[in-house]
PDB file of N, CA and C in Angstrom:
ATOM      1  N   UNK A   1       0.854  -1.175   0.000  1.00  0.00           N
ATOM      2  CA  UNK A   1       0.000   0.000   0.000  1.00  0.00           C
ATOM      3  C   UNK A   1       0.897   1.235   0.000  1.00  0.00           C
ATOM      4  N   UNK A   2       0.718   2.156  -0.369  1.00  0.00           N
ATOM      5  CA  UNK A   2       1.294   3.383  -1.033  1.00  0.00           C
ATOM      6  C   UNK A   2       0.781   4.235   0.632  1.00  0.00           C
ATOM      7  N   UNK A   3       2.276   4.870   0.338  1.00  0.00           N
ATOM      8  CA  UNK A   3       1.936   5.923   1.825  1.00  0.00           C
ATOM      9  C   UNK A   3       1.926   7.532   1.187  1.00  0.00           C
ATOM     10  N   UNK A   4       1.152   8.339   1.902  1.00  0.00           N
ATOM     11  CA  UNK A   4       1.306   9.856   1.723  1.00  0.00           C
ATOM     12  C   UNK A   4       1.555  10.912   2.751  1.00  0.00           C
ATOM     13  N   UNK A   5       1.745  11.882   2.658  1.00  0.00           N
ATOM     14  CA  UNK A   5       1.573  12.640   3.905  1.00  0.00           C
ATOM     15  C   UNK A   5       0.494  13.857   3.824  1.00  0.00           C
ATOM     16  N   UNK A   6      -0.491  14.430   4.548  1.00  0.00           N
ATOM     17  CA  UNK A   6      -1.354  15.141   4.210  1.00  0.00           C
ATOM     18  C   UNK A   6      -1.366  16.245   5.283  1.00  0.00           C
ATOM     19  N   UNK A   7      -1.753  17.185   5.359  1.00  0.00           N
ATOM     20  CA  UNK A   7      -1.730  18.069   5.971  1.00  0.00           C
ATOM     21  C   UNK A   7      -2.744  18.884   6.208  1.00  0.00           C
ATOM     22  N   UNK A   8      -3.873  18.668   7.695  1.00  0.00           N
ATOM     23  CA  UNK A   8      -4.717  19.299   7.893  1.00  0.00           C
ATOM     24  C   UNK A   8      -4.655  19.891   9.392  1.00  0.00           C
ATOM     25  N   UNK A   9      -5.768  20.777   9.380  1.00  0.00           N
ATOM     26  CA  UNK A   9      -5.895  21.518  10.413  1.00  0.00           C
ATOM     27  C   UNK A   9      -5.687  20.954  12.087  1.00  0.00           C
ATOM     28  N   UNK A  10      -5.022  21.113  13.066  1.00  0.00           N
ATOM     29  CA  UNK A  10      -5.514  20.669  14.375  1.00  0.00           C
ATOM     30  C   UNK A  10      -6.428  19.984  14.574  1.00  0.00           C
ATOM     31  N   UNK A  11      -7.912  20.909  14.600  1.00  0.00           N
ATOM     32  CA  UNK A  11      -9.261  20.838  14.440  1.00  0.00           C
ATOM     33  C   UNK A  11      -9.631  19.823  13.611  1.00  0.00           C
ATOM     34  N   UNK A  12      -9.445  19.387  12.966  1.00  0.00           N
ATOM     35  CA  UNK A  12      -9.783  18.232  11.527  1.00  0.00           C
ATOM     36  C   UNK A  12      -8.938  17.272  12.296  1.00  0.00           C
ATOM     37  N   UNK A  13      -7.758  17.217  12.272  1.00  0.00           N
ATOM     38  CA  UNK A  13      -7.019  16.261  13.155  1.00  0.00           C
ATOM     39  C   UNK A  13      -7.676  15.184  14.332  1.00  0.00           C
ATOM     40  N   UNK A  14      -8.030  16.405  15.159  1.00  0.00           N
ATOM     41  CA  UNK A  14      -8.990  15.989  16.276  1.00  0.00           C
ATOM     42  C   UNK A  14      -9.829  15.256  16.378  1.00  0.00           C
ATOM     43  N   UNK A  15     -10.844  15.548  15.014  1.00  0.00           N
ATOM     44  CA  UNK A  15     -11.898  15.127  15.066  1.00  0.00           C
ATOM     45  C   UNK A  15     -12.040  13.781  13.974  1.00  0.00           C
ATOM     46  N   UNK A  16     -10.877  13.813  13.365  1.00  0.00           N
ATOM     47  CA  UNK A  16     -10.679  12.271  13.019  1.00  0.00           C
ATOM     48  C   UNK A  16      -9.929  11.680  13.873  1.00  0.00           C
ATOM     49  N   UNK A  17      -9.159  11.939  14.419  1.00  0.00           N
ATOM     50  CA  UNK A  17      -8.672  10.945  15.646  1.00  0.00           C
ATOM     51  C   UNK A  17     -10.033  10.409  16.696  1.00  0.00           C
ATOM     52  N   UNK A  18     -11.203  11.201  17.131  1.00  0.00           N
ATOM     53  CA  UNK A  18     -12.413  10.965  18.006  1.00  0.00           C
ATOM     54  C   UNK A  18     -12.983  10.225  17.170  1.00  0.00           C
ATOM     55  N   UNK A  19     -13.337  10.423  15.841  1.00  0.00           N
ATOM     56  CA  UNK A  19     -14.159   9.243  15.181  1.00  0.00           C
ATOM     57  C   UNK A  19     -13.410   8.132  14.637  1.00  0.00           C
ATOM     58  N   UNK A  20     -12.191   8.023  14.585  1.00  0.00           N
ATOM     59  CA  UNK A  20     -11.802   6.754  14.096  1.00  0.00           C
ATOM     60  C   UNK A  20     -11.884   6.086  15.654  1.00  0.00           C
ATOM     61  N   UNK A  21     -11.744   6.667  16.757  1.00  0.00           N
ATOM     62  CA  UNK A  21     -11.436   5.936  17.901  1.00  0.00           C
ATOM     63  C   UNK A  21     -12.567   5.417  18.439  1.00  0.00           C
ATOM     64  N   UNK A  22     -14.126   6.156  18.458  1.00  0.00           N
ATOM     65  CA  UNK A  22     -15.279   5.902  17.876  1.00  0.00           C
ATOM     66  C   UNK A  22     -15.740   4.835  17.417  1.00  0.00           C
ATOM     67  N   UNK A  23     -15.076   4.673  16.084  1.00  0.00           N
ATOM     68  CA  UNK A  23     -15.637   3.453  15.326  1.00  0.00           C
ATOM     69  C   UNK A  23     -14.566   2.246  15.252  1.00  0.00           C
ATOM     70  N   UNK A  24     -13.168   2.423  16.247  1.00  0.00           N
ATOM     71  CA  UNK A  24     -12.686   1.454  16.466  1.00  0.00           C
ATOM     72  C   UNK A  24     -11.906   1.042  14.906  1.00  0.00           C
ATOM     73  N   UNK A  25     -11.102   2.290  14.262  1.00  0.00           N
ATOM     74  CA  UNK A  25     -10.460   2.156  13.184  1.00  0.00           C
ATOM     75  C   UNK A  25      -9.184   3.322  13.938  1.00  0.00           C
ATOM     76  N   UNK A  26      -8.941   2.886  12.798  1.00  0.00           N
ATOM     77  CA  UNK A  26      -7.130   4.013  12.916  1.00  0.00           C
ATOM     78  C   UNK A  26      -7.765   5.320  12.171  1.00  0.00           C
ATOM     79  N   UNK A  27      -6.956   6.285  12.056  1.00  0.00           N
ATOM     80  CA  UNK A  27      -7.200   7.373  11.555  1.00  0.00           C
ATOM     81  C   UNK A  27      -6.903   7.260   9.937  1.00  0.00           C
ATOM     82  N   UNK A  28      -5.833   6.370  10.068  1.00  0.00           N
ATOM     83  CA  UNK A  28      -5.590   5.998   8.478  1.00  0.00           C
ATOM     84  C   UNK A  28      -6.657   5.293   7.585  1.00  0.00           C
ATOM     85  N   UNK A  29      -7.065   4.204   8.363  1.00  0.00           N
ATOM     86  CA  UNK A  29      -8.336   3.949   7.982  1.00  0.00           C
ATOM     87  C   UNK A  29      -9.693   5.003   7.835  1.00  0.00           C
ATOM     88  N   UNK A  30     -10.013   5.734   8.451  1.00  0.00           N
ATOM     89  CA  UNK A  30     -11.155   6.876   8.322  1.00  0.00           C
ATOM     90  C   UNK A  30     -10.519   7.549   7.326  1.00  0.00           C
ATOM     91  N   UNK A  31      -9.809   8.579   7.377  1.00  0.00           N
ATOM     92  CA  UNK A  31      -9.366   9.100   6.009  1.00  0.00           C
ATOM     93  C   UNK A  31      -9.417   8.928   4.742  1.00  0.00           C
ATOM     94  N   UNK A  32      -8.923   7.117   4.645  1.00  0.00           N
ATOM     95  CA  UNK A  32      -9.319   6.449   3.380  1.00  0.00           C
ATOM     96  C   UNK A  32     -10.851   5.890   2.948  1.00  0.00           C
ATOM     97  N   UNK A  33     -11.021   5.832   3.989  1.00  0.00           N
ATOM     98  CA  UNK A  33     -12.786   5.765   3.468  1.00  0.00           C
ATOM     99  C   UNK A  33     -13.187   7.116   3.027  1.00  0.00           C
ATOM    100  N   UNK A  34     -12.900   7.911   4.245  1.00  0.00           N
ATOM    101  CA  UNK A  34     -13.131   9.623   3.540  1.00  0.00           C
ATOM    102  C   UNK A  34     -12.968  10.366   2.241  1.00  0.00           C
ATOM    103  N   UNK A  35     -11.760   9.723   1.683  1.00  0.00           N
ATOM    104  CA  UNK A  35     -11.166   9.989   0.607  1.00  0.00           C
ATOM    105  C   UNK A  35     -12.099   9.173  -0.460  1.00  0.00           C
ATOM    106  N   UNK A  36     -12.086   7.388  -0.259  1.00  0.00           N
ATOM    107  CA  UNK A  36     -12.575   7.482  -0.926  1.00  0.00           C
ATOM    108  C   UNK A  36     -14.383   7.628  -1.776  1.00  0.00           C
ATOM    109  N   UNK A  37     -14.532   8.085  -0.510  1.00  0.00           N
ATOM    110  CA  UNK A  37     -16.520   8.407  -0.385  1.00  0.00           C
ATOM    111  C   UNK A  37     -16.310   9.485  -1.073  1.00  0.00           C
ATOM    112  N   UNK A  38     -15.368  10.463  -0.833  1.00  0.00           N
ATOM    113  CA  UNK A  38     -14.880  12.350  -1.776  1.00  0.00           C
ATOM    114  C   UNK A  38     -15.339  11.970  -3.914  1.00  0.00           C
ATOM    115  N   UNK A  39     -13.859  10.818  -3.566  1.00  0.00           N
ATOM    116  CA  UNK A  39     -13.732  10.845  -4.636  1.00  0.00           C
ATOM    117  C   UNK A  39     -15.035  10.090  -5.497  1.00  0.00           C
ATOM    118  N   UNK A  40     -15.440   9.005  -4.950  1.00  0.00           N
ATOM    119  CA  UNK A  40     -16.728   8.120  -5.442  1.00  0.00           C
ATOM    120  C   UNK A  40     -17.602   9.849  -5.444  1.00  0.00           C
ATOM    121  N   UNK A  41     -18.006   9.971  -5.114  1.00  0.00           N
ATOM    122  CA  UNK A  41     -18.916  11.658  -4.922  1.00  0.00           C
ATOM    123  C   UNK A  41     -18.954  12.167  -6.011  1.00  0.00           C
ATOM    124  N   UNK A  42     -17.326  12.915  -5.875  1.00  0.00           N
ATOM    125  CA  UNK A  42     -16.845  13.577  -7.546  1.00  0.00           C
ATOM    126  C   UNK A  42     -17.181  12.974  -8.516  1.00  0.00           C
ATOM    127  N   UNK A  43     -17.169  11.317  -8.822  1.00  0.00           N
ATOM    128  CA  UNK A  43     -16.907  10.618  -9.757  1.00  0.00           C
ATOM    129  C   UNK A  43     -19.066  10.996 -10.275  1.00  0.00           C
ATOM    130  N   UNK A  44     -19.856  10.888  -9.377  1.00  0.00           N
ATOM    131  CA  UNK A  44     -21.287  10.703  -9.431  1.00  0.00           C
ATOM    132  C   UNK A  44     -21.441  12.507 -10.088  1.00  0.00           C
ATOM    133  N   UNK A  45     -20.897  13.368  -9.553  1.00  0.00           N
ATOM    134  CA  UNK A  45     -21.130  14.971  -9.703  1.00  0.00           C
ATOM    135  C   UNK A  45     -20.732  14.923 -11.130  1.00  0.00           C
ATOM    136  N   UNK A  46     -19.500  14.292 -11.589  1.00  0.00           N
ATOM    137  CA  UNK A  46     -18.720  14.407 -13.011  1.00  0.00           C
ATOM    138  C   UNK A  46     -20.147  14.061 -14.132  1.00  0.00           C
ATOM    139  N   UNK A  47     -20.401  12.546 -13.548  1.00  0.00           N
ATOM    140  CA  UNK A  47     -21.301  12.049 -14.696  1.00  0.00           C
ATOM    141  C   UNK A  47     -22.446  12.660 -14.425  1.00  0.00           C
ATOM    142  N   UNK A  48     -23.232  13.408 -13.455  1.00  0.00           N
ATOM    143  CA  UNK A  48     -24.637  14.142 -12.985  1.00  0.00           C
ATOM    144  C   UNK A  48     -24.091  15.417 -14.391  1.00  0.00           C
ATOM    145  N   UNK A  49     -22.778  15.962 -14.281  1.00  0.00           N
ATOM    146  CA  UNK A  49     -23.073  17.201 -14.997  1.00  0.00           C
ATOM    147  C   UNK A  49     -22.632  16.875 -16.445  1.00  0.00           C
ATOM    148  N   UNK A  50     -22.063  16.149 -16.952  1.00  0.00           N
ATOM    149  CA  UNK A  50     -22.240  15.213 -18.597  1.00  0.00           C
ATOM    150  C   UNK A  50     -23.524  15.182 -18.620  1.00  0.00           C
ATOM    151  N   UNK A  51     -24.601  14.779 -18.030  1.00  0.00           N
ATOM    152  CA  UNK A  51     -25.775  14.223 -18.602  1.00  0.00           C
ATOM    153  C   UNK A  51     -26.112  15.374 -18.650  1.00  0.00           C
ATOM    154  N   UNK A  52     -26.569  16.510 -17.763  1.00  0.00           N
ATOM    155  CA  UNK A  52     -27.265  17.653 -17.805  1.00  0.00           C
ATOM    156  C   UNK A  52     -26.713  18.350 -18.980  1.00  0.00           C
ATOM    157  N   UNK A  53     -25.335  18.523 -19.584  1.00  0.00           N
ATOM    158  CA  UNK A  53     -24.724  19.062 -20.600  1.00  0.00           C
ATOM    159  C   UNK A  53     -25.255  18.330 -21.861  1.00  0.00           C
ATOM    160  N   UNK A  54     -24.897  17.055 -21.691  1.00  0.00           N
ATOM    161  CA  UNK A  54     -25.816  16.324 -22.847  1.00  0.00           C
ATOM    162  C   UNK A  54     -27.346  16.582 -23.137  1.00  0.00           C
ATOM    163  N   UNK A  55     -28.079  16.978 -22.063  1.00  0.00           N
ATOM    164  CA  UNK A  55     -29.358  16.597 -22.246  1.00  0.00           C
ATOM    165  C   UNK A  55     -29.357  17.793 -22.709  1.00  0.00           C
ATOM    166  N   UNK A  56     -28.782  19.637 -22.680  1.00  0.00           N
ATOM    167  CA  UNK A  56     -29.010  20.477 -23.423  1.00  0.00           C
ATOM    168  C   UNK A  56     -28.594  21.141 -24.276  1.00  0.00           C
ATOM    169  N   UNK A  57     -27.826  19.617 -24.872  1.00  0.00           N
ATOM    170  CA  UNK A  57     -27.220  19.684 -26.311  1.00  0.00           C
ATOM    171  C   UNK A  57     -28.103  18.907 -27.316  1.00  0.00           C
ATOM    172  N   UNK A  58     -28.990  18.050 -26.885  1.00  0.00           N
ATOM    173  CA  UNK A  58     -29.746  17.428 -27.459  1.00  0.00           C
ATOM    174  C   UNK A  58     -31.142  17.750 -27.724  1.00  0.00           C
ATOM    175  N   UNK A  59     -31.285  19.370 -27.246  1.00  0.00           N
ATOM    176  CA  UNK A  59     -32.553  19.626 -27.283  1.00  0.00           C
ATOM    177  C   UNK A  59     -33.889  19.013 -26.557  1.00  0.00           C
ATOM    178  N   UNK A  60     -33.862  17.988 -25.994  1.00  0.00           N
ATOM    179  CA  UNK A  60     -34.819  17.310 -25.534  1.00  0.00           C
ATOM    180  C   UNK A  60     -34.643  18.591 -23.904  1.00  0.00           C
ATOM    181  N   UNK A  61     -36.303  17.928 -23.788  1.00  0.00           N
ATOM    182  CA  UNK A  61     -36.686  18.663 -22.402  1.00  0.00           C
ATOM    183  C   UNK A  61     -36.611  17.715 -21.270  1.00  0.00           C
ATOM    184  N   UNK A  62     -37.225  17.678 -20.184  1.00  0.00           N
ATOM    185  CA  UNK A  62     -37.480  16.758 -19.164  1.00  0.00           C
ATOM    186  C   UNK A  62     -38.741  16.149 -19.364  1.00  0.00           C
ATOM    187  N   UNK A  63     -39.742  16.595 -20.227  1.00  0.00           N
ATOM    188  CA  UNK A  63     -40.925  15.889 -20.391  1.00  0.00           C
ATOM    189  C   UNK A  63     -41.171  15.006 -21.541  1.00  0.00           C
ATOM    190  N   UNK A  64     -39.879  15.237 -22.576  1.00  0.00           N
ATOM    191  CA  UNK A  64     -39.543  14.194 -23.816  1.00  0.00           C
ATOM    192  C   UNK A  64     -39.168  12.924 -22.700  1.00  0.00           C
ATOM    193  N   UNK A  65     -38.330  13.233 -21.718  1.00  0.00           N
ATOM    194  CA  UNK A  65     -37.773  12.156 -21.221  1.00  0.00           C
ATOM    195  C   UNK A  65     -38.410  10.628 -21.596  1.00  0.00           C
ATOM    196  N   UNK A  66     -39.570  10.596 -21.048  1.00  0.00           N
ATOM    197  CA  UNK A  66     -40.530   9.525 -20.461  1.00  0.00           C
ATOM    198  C   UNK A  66     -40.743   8.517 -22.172  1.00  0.00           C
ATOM    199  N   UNK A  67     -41.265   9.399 -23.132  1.00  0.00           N
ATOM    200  CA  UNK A  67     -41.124   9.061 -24.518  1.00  0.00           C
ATOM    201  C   UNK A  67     -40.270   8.373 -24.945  1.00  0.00           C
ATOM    202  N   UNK A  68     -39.304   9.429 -24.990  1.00  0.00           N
ATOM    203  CA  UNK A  68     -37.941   8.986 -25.310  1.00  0.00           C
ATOM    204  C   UNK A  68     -37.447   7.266 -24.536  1.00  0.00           C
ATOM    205  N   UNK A  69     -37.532   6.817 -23.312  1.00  0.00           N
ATOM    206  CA  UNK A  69     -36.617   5.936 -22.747  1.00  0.00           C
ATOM    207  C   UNK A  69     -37.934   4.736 -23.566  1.00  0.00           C
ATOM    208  N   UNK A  70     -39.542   5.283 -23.265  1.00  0.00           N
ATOM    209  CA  UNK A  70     -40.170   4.162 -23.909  1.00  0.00           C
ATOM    210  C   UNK A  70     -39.756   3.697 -25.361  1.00  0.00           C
ATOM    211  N   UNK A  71     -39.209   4.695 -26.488  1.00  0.00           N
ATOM    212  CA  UNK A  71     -39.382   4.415 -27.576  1.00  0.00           C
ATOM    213  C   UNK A  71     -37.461   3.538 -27.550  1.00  0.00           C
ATOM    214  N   UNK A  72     -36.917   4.034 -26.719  1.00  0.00           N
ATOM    215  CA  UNK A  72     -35.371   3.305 -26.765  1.00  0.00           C
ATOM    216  C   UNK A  72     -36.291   1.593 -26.265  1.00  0.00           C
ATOM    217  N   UNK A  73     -37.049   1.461 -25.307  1.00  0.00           N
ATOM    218  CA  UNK A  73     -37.159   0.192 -25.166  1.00  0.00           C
ATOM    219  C   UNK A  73     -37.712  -0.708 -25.896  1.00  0.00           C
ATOM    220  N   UNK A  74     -38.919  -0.121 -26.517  1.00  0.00           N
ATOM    221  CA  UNK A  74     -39.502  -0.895 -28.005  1.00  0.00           C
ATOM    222  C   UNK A  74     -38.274  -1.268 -28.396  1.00  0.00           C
ATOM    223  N   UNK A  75     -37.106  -0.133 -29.058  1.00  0.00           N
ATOM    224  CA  UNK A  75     -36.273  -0.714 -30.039  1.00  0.00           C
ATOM    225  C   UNK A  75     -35.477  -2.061 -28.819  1.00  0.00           C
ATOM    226  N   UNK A  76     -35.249  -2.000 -27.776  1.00  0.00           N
ATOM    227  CA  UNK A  76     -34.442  -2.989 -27.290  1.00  0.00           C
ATOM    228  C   UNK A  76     -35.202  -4.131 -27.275  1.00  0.00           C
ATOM    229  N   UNK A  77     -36.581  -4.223 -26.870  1.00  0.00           N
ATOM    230  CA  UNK A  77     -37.322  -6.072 -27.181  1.00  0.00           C
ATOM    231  C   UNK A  77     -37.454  -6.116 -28.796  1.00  0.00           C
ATOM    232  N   UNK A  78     -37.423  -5.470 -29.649  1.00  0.00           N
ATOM    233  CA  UNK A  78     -37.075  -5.890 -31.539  1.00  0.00           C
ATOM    234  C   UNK A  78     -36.117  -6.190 -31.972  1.00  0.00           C
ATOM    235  N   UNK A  79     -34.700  -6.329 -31.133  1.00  0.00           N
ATOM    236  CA  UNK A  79     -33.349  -6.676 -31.132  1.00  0.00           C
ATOM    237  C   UNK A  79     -33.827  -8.432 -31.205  1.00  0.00           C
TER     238      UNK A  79
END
C-alpha cells in the first residue's frame, strides 16, 4: 500500500482521531474511506453534470424524457 503525507488543520485532526477511535479504526483507515466516499462523490457529480450538458445539447426537455426511454425500449425487445 502506497503511503502519503497530508496536511490538515488541528481541528480536523482531532476530530478524526475521536471518530476513528469511535468506530474502532485508525485514523488511516477513516481518512481512506473519507477519501474514498470524496472521490466516489466527484466521480457521481462528473457524470450528474455530462448528462445535464448532454441533455441540453440534445434539445430534448425533461418531459420528452418519459417518450424517449419508452421508444429506446420498443427498439431494445425488436433486437
Amino acid at each position: 500500500m502506497a503511503s502519503i503525507n497530508v496536511h490538515v488543520s488541528d481541528q480536523l485532526l482531532a476530530e478524526l482521531q475521536a471518530k476513528a477511535a469511535a468506530a474502532g479504526k485508525t485514523v488511516d483507515e477513516l481518512a481512506e474511506e473519507a477519501l474514498r466516499k470524496g472521490l466516489e462523490e466527484q466521480s457521481w457529480q462528473d457524470l450528474l453534470t455530462y448528462g445535464r450538458e448532454q441533455g441540453r445539447a440534445s434539445g430534448h426537455t425533461v418531459e420528452d424524457v418519459p417518450e424517449i426511454v419508452k421508444e429506446w425500449r420498443r427498439e431494445q425487445r425488436a433486437r
